[in-house]
PDB file of N, CA and C in Angstrom:
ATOM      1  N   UNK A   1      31.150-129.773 -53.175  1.00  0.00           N
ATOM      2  CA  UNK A   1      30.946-128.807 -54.240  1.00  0.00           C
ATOM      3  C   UNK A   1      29.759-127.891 -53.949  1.00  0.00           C
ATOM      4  N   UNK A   2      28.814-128.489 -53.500  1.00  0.00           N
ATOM      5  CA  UNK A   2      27.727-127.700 -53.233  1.00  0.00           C
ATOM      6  C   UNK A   2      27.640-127.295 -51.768  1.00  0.00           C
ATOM      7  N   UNK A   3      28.276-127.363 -51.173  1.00  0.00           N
ATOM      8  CA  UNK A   3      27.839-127.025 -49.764  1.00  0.00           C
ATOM      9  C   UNK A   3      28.027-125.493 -49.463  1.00  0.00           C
ATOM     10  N   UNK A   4      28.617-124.773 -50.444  1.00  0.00           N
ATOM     11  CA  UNK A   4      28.424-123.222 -50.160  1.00  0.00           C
ATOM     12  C   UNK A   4      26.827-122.821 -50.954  1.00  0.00           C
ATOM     13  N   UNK A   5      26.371-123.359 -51.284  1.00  0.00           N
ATOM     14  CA  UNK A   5      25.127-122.847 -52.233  1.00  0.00           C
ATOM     15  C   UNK A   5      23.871-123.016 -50.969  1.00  0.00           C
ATOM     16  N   UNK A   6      23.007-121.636 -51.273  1.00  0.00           N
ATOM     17  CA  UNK A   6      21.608-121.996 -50.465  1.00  0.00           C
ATOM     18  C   UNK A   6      20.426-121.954 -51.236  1.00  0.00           C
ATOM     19  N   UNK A   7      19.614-122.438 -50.915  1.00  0.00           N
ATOM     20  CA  UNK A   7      18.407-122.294 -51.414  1.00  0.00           C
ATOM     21  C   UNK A   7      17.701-120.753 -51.688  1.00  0.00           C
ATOM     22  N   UNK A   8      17.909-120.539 -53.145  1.00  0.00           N
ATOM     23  CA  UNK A   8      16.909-119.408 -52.665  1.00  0.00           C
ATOM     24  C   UNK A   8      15.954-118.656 -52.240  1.00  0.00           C
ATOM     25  N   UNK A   9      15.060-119.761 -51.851  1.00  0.00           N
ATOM     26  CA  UNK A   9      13.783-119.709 -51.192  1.00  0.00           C
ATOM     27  C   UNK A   9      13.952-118.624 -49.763  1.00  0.00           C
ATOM     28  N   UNK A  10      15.494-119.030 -49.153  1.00  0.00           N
ATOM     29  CA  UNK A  10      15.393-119.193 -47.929  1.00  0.00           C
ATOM     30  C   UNK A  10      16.265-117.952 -47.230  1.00  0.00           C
ATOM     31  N   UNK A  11      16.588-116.919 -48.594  1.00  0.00           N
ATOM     32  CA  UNK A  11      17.436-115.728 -48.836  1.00  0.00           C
ATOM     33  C   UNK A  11      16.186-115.107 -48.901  1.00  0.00           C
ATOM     34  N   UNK A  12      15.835-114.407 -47.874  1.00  0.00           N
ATOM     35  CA  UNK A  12      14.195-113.118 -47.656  1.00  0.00           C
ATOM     36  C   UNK A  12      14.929-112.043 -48.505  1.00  0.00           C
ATOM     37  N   UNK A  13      16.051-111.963 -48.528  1.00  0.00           N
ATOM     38  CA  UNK A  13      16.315-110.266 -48.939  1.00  0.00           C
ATOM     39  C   UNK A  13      17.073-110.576 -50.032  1.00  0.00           C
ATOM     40  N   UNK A  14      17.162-111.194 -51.027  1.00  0.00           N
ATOM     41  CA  UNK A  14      17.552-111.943 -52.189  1.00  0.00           C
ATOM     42  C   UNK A  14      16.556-111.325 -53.590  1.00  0.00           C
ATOM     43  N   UNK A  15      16.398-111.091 -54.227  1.00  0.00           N
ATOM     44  CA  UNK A  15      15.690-111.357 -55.302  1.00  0.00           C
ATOM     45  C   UNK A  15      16.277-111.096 -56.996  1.00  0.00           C
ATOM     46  N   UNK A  16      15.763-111.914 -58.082  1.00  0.00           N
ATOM     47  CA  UNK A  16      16.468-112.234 -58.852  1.00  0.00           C
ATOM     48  C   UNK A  16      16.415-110.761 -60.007  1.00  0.00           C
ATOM     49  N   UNK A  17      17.071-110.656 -60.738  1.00  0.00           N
ATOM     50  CA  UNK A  17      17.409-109.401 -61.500  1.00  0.00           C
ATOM     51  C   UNK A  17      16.498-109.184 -62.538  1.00  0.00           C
ATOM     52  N   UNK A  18      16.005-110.036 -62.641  1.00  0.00           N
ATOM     53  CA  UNK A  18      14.427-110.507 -63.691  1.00  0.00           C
ATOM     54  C   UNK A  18      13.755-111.443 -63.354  1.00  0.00           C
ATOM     55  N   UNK A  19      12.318-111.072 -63.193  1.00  0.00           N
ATOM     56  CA  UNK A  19      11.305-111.949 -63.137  1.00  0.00           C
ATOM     57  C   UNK A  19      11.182-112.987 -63.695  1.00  0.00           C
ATOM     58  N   UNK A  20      11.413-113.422 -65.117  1.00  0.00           N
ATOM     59  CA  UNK A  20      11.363-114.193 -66.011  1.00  0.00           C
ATOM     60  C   UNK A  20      12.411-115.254 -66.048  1.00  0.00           C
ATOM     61  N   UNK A  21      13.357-115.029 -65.169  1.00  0.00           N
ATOM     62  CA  UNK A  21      14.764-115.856 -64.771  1.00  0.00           C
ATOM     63  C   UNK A  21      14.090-117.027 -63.869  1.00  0.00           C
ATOM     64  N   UNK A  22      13.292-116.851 -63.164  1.00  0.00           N
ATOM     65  CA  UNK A  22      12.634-117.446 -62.041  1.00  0.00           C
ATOM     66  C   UNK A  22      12.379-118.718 -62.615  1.00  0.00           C
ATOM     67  N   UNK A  23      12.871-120.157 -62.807  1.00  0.00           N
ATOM     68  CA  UNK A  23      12.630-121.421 -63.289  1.00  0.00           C
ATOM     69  C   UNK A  23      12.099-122.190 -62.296  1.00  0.00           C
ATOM     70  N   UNK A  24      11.604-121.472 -61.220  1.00  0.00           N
ATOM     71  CA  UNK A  24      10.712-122.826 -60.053  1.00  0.00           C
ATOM     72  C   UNK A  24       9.719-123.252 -60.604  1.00  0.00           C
ATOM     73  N   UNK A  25       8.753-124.143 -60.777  1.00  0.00           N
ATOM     74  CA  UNK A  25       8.291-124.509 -61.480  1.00  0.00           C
ATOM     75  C   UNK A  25       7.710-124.993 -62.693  1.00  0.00           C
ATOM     76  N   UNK A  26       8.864-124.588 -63.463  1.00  0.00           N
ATOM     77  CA  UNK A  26       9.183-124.935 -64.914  1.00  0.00           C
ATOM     78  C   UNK A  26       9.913-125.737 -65.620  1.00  0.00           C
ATOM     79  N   UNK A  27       9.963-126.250 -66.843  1.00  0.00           N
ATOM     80  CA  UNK A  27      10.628-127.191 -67.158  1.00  0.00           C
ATOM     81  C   UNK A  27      12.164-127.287 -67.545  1.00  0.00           C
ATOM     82  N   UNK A  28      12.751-128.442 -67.241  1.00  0.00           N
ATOM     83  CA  UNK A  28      14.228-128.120 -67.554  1.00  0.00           C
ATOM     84  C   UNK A  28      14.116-129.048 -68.857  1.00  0.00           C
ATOM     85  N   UNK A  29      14.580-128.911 -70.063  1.00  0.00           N
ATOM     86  CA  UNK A  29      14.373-129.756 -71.744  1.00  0.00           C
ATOM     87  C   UNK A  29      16.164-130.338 -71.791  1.00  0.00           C
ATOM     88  N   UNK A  30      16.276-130.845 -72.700  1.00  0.00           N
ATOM     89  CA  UNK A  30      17.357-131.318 -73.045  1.00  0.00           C
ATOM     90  C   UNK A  30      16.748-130.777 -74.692  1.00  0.00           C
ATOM     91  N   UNK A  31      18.202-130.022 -75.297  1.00  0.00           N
ATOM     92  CA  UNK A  31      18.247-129.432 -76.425  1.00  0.00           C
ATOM     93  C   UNK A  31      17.297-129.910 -77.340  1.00  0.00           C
ATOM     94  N   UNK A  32      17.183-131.474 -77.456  1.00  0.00           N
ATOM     95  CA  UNK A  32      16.645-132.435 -78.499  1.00  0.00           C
ATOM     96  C   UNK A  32      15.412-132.964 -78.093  1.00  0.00           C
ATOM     97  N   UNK A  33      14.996-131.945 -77.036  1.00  0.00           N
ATOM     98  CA  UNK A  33      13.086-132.061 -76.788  1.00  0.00           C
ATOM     99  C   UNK A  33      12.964-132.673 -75.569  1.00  0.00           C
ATOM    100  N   UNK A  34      13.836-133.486 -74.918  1.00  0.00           N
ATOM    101  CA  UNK A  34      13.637-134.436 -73.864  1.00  0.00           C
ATOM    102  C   UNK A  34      13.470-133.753 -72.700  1.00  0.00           C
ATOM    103  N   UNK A  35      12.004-133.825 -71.818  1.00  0.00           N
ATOM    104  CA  UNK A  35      11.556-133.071 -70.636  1.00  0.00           C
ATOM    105  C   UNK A  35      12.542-134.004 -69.568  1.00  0.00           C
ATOM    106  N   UNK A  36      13.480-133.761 -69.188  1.00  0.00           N
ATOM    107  CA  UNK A  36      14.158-134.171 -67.551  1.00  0.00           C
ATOM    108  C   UNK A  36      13.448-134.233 -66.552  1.00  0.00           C
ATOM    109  N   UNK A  37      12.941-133.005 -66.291  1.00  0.00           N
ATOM    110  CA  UNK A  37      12.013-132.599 -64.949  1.00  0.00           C
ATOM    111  C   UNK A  37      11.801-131.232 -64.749  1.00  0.00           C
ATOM    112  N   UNK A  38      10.959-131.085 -63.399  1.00  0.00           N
ATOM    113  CA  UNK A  38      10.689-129.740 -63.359  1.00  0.00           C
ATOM    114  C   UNK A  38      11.940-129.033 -62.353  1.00  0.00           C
ATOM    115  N   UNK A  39      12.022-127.760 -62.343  1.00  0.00           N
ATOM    116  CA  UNK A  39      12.423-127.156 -61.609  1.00  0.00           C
ATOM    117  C   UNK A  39      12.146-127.039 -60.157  1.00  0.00           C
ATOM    118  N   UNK A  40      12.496-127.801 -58.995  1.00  0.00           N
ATOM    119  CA  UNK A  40      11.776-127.219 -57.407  1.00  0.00           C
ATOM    120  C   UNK A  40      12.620-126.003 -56.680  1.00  0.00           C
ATOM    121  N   UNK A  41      14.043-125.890 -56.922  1.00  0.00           N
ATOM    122  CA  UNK A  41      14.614-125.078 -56.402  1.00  0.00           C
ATOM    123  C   UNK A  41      15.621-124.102 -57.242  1.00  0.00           C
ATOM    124  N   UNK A  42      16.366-123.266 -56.787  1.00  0.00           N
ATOM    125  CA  UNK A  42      17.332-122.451 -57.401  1.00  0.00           C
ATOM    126  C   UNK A  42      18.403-122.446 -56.089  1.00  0.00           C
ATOM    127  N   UNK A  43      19.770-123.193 -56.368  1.00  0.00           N
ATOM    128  CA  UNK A  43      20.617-122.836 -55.476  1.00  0.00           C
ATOM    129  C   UNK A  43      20.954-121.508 -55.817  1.00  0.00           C
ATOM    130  N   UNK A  44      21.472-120.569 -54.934  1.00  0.00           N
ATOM    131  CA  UNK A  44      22.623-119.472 -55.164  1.00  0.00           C
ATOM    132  C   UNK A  44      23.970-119.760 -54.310  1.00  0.00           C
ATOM    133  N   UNK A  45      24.798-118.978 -54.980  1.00  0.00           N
ATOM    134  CA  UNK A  45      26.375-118.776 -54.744  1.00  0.00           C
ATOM    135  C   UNK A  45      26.352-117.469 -54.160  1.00  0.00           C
ATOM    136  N   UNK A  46      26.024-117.781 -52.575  1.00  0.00           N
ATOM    137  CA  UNK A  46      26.021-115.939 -51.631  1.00  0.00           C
ATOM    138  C   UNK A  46      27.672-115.005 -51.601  1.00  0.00           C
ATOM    139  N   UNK A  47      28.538-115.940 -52.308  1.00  0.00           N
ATOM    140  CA  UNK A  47      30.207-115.393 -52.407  1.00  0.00           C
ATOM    141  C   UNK A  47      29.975-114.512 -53.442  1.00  0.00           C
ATOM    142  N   UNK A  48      29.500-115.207 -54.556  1.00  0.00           N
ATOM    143  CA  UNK A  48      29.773-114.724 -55.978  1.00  0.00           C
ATOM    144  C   UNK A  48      27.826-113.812 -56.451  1.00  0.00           C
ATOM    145  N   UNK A  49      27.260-114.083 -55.879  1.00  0.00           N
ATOM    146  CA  UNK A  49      25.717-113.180 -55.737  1.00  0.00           C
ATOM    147  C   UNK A  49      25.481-113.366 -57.405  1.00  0.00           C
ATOM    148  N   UNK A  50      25.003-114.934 -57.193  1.00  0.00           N
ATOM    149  CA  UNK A  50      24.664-115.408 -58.798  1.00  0.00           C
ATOM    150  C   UNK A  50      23.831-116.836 -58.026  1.00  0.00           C
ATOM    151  N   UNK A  51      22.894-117.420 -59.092  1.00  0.00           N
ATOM    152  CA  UNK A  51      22.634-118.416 -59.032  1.00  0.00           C
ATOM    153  C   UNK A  51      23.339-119.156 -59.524  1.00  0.00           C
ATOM    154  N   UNK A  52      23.392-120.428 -59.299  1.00  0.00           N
ATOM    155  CA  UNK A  52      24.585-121.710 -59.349  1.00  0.00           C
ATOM    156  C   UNK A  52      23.832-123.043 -60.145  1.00  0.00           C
ATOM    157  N   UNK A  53      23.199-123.269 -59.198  1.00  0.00           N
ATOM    158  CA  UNK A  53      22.434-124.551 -59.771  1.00  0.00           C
ATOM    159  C   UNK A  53      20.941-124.721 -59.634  1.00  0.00           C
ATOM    160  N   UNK A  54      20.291-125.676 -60.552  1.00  0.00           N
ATOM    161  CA  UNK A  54      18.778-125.271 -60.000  1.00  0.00           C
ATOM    162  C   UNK A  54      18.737-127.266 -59.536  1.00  0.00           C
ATOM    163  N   UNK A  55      17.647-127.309 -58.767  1.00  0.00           N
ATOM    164  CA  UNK A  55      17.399-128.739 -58.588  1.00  0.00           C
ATOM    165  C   UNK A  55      16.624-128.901 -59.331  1.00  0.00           C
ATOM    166  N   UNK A  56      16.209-130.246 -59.518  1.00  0.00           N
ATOM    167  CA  UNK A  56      14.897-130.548 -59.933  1.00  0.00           C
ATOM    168  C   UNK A  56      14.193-131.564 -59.369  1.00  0.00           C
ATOM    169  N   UNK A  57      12.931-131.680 -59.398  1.00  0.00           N
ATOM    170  CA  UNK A  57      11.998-132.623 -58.348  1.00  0.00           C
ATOM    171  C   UNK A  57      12.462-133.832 -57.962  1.00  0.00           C
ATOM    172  N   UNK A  58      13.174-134.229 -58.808  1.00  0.00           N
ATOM    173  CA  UNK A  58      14.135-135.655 -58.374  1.00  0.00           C
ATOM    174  C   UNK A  58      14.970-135.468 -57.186  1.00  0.00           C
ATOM    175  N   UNK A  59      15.779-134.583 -57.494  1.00  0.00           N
ATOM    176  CA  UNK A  59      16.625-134.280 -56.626  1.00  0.00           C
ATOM    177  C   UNK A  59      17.809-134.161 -57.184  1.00  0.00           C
ATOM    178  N   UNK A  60      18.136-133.856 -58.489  1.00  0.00           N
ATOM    179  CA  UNK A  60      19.070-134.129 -59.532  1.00  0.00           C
ATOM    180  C   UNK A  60      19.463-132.589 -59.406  1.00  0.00           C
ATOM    181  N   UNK A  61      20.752-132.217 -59.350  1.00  0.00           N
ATOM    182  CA  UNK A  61      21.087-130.752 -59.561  1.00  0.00           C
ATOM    183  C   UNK A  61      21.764-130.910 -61.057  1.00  0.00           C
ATOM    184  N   UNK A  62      21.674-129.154 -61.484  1.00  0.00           N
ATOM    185  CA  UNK A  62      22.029-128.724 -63.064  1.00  0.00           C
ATOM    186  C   UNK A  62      22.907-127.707 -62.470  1.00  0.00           C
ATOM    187  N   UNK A  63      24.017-127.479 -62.654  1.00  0.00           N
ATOM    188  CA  UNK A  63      24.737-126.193 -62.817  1.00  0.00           C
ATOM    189  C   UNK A  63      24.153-125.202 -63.749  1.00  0.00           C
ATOM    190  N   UNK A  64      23.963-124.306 -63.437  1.00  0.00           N
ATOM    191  CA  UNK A  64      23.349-122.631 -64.291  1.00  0.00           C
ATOM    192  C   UNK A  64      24.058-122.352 -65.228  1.00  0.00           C
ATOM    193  N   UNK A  65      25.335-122.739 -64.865  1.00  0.00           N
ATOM    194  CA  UNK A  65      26.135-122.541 -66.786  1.00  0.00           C
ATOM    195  C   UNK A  65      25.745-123.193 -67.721  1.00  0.00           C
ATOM    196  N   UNK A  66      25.363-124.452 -67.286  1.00  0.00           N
ATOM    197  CA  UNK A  66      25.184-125.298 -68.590  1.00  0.00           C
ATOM    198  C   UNK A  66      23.749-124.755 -69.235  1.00  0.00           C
ATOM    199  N   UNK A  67      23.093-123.878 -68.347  1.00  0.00           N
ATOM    200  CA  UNK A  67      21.401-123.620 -69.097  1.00  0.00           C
ATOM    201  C   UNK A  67      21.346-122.700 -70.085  1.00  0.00           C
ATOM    202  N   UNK A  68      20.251-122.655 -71.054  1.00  0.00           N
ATOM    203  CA  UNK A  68      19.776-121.543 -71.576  1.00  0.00           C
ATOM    204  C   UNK A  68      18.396-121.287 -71.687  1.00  0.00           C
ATOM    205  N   UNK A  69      17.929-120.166 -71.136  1.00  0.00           N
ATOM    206  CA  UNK A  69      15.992-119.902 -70.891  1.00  0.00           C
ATOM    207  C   UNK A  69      15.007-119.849 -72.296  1.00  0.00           C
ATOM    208  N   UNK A  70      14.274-120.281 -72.425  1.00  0.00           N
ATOM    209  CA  UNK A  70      13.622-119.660 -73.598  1.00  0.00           C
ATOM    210  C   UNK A  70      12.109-120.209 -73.313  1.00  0.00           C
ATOM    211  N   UNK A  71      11.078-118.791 -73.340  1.00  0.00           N
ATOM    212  CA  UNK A  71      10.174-118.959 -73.162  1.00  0.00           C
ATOM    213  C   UNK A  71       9.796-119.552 -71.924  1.00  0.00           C
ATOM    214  N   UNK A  72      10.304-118.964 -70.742  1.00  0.00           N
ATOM    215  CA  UNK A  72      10.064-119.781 -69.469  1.00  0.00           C
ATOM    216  C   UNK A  72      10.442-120.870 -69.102  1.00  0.00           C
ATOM    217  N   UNK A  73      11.091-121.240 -70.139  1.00  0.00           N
ATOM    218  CA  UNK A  73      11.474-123.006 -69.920  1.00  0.00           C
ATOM    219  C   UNK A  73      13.306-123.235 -69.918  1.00  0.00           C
ATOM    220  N   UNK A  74      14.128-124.050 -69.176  1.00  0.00           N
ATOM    221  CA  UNK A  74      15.500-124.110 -69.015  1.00  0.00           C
ATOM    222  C   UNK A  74      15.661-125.471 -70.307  1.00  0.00           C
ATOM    223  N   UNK A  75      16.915-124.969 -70.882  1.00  0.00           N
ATOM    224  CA  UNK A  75      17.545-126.131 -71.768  1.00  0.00           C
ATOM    225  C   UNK A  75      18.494-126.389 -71.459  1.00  0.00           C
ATOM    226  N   UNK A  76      19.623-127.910 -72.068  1.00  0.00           N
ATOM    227  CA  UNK A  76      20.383-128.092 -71.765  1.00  0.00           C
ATOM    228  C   UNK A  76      21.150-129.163 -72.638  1.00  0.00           C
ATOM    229  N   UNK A  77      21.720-128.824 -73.075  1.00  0.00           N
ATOM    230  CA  UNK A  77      22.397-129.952 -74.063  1.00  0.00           C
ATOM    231  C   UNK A  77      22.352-131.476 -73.660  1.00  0.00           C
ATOM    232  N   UNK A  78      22.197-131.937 -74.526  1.00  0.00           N
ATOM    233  CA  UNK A  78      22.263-133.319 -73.938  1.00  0.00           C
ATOM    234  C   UNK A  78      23.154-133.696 -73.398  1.00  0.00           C
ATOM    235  N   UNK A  79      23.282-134.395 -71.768  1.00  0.00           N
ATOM    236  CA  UNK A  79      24.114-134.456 -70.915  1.00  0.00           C
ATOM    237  C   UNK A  79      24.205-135.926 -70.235  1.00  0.00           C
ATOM    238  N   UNK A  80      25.605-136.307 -70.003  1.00  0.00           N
ATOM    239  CA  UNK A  80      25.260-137.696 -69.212  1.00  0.00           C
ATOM    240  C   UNK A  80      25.075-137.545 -67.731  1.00  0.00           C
ATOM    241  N   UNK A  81      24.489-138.782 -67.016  1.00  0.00           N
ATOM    242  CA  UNK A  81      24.018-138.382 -65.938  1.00  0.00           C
ATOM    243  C   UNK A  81      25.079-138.081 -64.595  1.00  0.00           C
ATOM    244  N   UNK A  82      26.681-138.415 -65.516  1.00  0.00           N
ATOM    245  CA  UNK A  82      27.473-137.836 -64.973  1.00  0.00           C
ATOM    246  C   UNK A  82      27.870-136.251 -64.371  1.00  0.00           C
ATOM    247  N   UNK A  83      26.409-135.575 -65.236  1.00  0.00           N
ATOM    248  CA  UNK A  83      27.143-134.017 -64.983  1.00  0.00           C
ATOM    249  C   UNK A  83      26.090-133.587 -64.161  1.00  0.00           C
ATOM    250  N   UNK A  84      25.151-134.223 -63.448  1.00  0.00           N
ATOM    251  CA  UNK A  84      24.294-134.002 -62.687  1.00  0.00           C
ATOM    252  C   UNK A  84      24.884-134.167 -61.100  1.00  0.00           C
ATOM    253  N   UNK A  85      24.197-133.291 -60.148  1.00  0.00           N
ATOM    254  CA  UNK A  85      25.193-133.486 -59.050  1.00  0.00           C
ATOM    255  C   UNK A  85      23.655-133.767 -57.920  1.00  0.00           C
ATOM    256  N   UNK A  86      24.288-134.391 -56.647  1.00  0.00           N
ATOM    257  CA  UNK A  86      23.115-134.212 -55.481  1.00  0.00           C
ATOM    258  C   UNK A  86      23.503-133.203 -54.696  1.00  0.00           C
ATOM    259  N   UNK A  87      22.563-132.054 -53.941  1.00  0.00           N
ATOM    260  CA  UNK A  87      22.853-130.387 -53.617  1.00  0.00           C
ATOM    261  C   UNK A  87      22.910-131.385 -52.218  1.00  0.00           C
ATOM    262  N   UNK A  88      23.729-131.052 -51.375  1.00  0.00           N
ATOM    263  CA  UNK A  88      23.733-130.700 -49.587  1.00  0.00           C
ATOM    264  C   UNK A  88      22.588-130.097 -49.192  1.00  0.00           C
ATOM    265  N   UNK A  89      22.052-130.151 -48.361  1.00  0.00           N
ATOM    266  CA  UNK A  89      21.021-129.897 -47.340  1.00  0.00           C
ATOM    267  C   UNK A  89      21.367-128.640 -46.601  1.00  0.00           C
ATOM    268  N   UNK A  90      22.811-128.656 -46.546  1.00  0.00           N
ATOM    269  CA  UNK A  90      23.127-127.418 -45.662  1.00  0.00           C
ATOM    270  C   UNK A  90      22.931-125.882 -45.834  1.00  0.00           C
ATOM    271  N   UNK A  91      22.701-125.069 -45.111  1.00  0.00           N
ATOM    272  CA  UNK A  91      22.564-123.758 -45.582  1.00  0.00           C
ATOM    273  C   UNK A  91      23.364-122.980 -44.995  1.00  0.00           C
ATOM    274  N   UNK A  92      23.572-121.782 -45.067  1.00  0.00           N
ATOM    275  CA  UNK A  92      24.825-121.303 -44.608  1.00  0.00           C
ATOM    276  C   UNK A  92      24.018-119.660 -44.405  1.00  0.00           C
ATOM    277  N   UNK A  93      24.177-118.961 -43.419  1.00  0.00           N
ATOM    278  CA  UNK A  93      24.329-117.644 -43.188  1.00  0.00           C
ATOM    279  C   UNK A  93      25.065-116.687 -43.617  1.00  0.00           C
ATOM    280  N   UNK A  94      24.444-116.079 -44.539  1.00  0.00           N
ATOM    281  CA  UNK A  94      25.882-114.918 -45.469  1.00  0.00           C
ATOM    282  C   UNK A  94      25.045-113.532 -45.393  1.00  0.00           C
ATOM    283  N   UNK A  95      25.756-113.175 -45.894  1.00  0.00           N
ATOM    284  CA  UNK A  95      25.422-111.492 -46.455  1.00  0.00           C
ATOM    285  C   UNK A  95      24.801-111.806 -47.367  1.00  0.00           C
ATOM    286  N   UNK A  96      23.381-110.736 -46.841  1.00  0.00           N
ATOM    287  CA  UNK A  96      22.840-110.703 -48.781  1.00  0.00           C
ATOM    288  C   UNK A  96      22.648-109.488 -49.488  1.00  0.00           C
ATOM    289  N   UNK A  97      22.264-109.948 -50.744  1.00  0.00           N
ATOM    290  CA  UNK A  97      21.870-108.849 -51.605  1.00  0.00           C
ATOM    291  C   UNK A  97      20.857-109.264 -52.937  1.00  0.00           C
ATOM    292  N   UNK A  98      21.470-108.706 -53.959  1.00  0.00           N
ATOM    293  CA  UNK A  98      20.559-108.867 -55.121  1.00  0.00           C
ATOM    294  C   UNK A  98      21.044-110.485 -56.008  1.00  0.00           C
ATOM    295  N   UNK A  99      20.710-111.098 -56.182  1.00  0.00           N
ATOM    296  CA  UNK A  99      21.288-111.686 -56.813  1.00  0.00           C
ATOM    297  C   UNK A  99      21.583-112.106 -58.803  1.00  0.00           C
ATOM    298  N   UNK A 100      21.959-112.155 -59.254  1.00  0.00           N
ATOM    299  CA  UNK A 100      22.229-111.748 -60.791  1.00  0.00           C
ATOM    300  C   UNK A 100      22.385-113.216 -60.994  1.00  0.00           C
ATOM    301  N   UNK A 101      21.487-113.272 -62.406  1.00  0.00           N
ATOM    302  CA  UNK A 101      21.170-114.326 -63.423  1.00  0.00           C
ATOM    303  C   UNK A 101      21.732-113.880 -64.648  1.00  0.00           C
ATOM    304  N   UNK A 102      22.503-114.558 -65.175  1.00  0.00           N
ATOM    305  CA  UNK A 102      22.601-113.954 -66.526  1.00  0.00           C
ATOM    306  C   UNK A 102      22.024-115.124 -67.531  1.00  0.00           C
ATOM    307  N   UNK A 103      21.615-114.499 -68.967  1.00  0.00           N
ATOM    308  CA  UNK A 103      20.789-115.431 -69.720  1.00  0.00           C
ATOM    309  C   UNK A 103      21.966-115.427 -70.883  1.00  0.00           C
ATOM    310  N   UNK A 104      22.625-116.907 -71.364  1.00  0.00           N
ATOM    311  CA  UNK A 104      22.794-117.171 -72.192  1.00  0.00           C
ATOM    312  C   UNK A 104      22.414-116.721 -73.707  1.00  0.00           C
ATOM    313  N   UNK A 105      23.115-116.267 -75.280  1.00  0.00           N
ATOM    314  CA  UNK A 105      22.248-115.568 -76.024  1.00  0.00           C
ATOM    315  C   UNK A 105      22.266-117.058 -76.477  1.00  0.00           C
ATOM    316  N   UNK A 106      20.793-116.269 -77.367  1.00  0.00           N
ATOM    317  CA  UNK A 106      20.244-117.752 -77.955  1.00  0.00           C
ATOM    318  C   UNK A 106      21.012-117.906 -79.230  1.00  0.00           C
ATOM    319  N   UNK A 107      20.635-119.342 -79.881  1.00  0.00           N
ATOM    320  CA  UNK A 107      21.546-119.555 -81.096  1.00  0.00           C
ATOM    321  C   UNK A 107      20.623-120.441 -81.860  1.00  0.00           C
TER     322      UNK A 107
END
């Protein structure tokens, strides 16, 4: 599942469509207050020129759909640890460009 996704660290000519999208070092919550962990990475999807999943210091991946930003910080409904995935190591050589975040509206 993850083996098309790269790190975005590692995309030089990549950058995200807003500053404020940027969750490396920030917290990922569960809706009902519960801190998971922090953010260490942002996979992207170089097919679809979106971010995909973010890791977190564990090593636990989140799919980007399931998030919503607020105030610098990622949420996420409360989830079992079934919907968490481990990212591949691999990286892949693509075409780049800009890549697009979109933010969930809040509710």
């Amino acid at each position: 599942m993850t083996d098309q996704y790269t790190d975005l660290a590692e995309l030089d000519e990549y950058q995200l469509e807003h500053e404020g999208q940027d969750l490396r070092g920030h917290g990922l919550y569960s809706t009902d207050g519960k801190r998971l962990g922090t953010v260490s990475r942002m996979l992207v999807d170089p097919e679809h020129d979106h971010v995909a999943a973010l890791v977190l210091e564990d090593g636990r991946g989140v799919p980007v759909s399931e998030i919503e930003i607020r105030d610098g910080d990622a949420y996420i409904d409360p989830v079992e640890e079934s919907r968490y995935f481990k990212p591949s190591k691999r990286s892949y050589k693509r075409k780049r460009g800009v890549v697009v975040v979109t933010r969930r509206s809040g509710t």
